[in-house]
Protein backbone atom coordinates (compact mmCIF):
# COMPACT_ATOMS: atom_id res chain seq x y z
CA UNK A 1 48.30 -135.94 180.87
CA UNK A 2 46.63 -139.27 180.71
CA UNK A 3 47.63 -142.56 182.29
CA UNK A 4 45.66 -144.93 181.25
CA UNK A 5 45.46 -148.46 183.40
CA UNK A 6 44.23 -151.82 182.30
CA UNK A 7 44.04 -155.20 183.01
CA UNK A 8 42.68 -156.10 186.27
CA UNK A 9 40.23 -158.60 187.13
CA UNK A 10 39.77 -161.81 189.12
CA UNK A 11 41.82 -164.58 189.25
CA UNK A 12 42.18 -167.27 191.75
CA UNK A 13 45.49 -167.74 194.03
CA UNK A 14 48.45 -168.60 192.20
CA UNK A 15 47.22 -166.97 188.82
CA UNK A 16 48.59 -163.86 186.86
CA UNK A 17 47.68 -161.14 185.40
CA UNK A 18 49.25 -158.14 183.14
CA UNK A 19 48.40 -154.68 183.99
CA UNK A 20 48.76 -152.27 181.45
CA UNK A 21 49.17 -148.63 181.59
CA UNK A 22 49.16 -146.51 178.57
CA UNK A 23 50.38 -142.55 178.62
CA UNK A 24 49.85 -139.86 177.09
CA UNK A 25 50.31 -135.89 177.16
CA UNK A 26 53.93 -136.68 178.77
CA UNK A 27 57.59 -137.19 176.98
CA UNK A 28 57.40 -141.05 178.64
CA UNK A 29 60.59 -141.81 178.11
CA UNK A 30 62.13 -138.97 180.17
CA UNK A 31 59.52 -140.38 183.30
CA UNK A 32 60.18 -142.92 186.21
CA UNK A 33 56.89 -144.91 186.01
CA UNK A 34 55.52 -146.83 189.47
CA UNK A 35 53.36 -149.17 190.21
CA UNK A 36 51.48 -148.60 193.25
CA UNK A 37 48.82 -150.67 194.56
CA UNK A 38 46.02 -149.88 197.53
CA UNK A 39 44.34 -152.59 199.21
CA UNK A 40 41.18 -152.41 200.84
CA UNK A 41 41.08 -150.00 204.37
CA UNK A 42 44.82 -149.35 203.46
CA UNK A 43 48.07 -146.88 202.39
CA UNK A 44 48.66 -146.99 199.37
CA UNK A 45 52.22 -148.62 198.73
CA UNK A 46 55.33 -148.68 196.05
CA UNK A 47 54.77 -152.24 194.21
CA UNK A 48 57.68 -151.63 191.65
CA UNK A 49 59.28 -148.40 189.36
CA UNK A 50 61.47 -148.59 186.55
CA UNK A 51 63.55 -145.89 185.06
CA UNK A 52 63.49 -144.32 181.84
CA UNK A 53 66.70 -146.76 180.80
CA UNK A 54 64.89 -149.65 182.11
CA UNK A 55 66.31 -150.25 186.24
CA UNK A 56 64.01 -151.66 188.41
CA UNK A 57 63.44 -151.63 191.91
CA UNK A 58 60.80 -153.98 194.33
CA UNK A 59 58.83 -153.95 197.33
CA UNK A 60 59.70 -157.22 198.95
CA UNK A 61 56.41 -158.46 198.48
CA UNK A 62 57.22 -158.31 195.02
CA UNK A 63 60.46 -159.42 194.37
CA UNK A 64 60.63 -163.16 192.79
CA UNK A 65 56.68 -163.16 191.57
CA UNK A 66 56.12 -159.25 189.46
CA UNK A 67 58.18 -157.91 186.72
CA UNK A 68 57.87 -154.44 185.84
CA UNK A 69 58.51 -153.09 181.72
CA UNK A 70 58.21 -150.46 179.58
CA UNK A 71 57.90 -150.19 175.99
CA UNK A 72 59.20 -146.28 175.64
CA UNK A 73 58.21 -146.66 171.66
CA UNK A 74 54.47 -147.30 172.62
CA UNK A 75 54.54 -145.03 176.27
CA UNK A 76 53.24 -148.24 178.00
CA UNK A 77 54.57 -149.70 181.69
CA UNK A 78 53.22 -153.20 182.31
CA UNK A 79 53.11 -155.08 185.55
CA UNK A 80 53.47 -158.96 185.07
CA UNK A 81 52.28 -160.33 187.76
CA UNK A 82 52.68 -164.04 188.88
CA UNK A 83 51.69 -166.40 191.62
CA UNK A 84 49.11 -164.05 192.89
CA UNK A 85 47.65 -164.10 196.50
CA UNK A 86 45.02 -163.19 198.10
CA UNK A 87 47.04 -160.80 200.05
CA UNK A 88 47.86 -158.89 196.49
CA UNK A 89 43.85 -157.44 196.29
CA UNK A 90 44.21 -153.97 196.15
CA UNK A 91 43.84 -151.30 193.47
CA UNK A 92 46.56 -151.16 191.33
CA UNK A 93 47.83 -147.56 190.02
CA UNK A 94 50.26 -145.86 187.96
CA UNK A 95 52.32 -143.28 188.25
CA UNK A 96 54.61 -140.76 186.63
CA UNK A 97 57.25 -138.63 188.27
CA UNK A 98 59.28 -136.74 185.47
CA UNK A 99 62.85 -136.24 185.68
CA UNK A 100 63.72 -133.00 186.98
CA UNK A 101 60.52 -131.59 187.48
CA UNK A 102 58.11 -131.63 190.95
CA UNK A 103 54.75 -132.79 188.74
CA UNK A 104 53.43 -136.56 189.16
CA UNK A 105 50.99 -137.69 187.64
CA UNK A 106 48.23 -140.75 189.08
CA UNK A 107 46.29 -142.79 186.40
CA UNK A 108 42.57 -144.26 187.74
CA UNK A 109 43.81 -147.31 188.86
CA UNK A 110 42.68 -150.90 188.09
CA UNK A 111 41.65 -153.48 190.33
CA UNK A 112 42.88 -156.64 190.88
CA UNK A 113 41.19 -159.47 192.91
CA UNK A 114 43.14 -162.76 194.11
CA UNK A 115 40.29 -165.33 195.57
CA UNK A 116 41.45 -168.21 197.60
């Protein structure tokens, strides 16, 4: 299993970026895929998930400035992100947790830095 994250970089406040990530070795469809982000010196924290059917679900820090999507045909979640802050500098990662089954998966993570 592969999970395959891209599109992090530097942008200044109130920028956006798209994160990427790309899977492989799992049926994606039949997967909840999360967005988790870390930031510096801290837990690593739900950002947003998304179901197989496409329901979606926020951290508050979220809600209003990142939409999460999937494109089940080419096993890719994205994170739009929007409006960024400085307080959103963390390493972003993705995750799998199949339906019906205990495995979950991590992918490397990306990371994403908001200057003021």
């Amino acid at each position: 299993v592969q999970l395959q994250a891209s599109g992090g970089g530097l942008v200044q406040a109130g920028g956006s970026l798209r994160l990427s990530c790309a899977a492989s070795g799992i049926i994606f469809s039949n997967n909840i895929m999360v967005w988790y982000r870390q930031p510096p010196g801290k837990q690593r924290d739900l950002v947003a998930s998304i179901t197989g059917i496409g329901t979606t679900t926020y951290a508050d820090s979220a809600k209003g400035r990142f939409t999460i999507s999937r494109d089940n045909a080419q096993n890719t979640v994205y994170l739009q992100m929007n409006n960024l802050e400085p307080e959103d500098t963390a390493v972003y990662y993705c995750h799998a947790r199949p339906y019906n089954s205990p495995e979950r998966y991590w992918g490397q993570g990306t990371q994403v830095t908001v200057s003021s």
